[in-house]
Protein backbone atom coordinates (compact mmCIF):
# COMPACT_ATOMS: atom_id res chain seq x y z
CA UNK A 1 85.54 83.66 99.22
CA UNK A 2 88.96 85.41 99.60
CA UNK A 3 88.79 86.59 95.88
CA UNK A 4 85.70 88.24 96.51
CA UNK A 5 87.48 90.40 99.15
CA UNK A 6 88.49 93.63 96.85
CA UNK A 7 91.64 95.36 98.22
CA UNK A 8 90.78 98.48 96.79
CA UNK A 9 87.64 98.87 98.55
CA UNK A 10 88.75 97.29 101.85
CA UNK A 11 91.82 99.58 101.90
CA UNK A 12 89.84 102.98 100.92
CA UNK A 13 87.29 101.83 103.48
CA UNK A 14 90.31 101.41 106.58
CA UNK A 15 91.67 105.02 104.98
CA UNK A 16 88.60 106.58 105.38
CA UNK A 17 88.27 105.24 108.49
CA UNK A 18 91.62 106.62 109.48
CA UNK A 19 91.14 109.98 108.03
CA UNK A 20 87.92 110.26 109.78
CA UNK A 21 89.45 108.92 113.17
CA UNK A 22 92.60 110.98 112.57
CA UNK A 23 90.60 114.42 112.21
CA UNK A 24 88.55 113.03 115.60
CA UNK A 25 91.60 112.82 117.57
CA UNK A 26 92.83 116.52 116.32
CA UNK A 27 89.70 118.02 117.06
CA UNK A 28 88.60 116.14 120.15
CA UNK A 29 92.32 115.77 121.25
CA UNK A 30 91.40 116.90 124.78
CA UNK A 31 88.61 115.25 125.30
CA UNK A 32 90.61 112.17 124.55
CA UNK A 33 93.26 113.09 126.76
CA UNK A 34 90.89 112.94 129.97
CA UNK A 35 89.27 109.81 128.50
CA UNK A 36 92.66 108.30 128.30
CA UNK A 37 94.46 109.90 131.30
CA UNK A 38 92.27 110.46 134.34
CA UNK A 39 92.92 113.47 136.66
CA UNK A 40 94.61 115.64 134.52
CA UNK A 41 95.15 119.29 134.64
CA UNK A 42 97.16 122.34 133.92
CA UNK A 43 100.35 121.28 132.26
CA UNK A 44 99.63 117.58 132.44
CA UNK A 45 96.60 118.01 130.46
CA UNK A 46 98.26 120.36 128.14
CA UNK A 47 101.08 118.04 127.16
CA UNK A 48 98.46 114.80 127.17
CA UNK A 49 96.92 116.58 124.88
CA UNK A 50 99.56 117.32 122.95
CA UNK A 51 100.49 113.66 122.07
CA UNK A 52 96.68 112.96 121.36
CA UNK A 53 96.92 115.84 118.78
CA UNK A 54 100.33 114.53 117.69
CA UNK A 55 98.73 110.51 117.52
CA UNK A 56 95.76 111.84 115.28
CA UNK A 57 98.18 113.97 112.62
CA UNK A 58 99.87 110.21 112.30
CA UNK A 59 96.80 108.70 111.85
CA UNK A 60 95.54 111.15 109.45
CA UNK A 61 99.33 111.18 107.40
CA UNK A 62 98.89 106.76 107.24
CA UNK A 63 95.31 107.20 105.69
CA UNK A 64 96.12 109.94 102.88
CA UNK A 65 99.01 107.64 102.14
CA UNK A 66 97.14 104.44 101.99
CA UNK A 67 94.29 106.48 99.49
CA UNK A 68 97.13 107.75 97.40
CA UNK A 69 99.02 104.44 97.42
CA UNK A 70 95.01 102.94 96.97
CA UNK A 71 94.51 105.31 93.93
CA UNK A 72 97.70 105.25 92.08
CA UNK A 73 98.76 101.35 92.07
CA UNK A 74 96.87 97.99 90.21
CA UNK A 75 96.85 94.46 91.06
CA UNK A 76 99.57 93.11 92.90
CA UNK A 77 101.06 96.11 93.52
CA UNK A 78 98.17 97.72 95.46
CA UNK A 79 98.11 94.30 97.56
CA UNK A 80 101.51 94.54 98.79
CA UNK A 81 101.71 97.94 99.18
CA UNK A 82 98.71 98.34 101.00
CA UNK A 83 99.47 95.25 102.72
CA UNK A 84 103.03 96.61 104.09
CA UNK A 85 100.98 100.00 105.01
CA UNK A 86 98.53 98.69 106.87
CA UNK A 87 100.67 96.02 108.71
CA UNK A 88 103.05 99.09 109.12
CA UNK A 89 99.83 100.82 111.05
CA UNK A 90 98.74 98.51 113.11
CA UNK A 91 102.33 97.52 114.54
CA UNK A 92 102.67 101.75 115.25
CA UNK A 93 99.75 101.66 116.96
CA UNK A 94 100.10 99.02 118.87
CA UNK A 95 103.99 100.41 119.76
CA UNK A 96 102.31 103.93 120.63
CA UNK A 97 99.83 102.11 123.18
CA UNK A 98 102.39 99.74 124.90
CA UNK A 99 104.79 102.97 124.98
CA UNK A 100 101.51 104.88 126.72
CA UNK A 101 100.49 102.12 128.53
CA UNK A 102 103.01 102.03 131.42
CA UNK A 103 102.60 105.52 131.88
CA UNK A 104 99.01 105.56 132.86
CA UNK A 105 97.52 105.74 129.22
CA UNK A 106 94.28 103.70 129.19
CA UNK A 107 93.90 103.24 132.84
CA UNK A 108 90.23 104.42 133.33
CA UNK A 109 89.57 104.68 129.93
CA UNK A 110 86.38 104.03 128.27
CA UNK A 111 86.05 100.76 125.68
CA UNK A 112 88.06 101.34 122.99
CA UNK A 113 85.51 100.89 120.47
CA UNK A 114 87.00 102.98 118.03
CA UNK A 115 90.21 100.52 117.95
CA UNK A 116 88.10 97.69 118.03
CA UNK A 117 86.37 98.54 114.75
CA UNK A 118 89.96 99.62 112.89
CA UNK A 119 91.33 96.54 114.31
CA UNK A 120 88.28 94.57 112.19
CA UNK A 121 89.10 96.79 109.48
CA UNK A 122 92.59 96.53 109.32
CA UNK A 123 91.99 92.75 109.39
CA UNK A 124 89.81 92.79 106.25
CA UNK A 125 92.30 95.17 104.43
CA UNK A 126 95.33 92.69 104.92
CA UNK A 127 92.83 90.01 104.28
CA UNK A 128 92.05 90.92 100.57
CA UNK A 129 95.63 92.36 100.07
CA UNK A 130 97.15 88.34 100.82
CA UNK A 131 94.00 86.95 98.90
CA UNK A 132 95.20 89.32 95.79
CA UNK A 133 99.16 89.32 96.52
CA UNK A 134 99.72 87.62 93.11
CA UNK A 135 97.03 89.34 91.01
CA UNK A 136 97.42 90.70 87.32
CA UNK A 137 98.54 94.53 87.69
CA UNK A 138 95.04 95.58 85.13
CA UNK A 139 92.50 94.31 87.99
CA UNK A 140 91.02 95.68 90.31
């Protein structure tokens, strides 16, 4: 079963996914900002939504890396490197939320769907990349 698991589909697909997300949080960064921090306004709200802005531009730099890393390495090489990026990811994101956490970030929130689905994602990526860790550079 694990072979079946390609990285270089599962890691394009959690890229994708994170250039799509990443662009969401730069265009909708205010809208997430209220979602995230309830009650906001004025400056508050300004500089909330400054780190939302700021958290989707690092979302959006990890997924062009991962597709270039994706695109331009083979075999065992694309499983560790995309293994070390998207391990890389998920512990930043789960630093950035823990950092935000005790200052009222998530509090009323809605269900973090979104983080629910990269979190299935992210699993699937690392997944195939340990499945393939050993793999001959010429496959897929």
């Amino acid at each position: 079963m694990m072979n079946k698991l390609k990285p270089g589909l599962w890691l394009r697909v959690f890229a994708v996914m994170g250039v799509v997300g990443g662009l969401g949080n730069i265009v909708g960064a205010e809208d997430w900002a209220n979602d995230q921090w309830s009650g906001l306004s004025g400056r508050e709200l300004d500089i909330a939504t400054g780190i939302e802005l700021a958290w989707g531009i690092k979302i959006l730099a990890f997924a062009v890396l991962l597709l270039l890393a994706t695109q331009f390495t083979k075999g065992a090489a694309r499983a560790r490197v995309g293994a070390s990026l998207v391990v890389t990811f998920v512990v930043s994101e789960i630093a950035t939320v823990v950092s935000l956490s005790s200052r009222g970030y998530g509090e009323d929130a809605s269900f973090p769907l979104a983080a629910l689905v990269a979190g299935v994602l992210a699993i699937l990526a690392l997944a195939s990349c340990v499945a393939h860790w050993n793999e001959a550079p010429a496959s897929e």
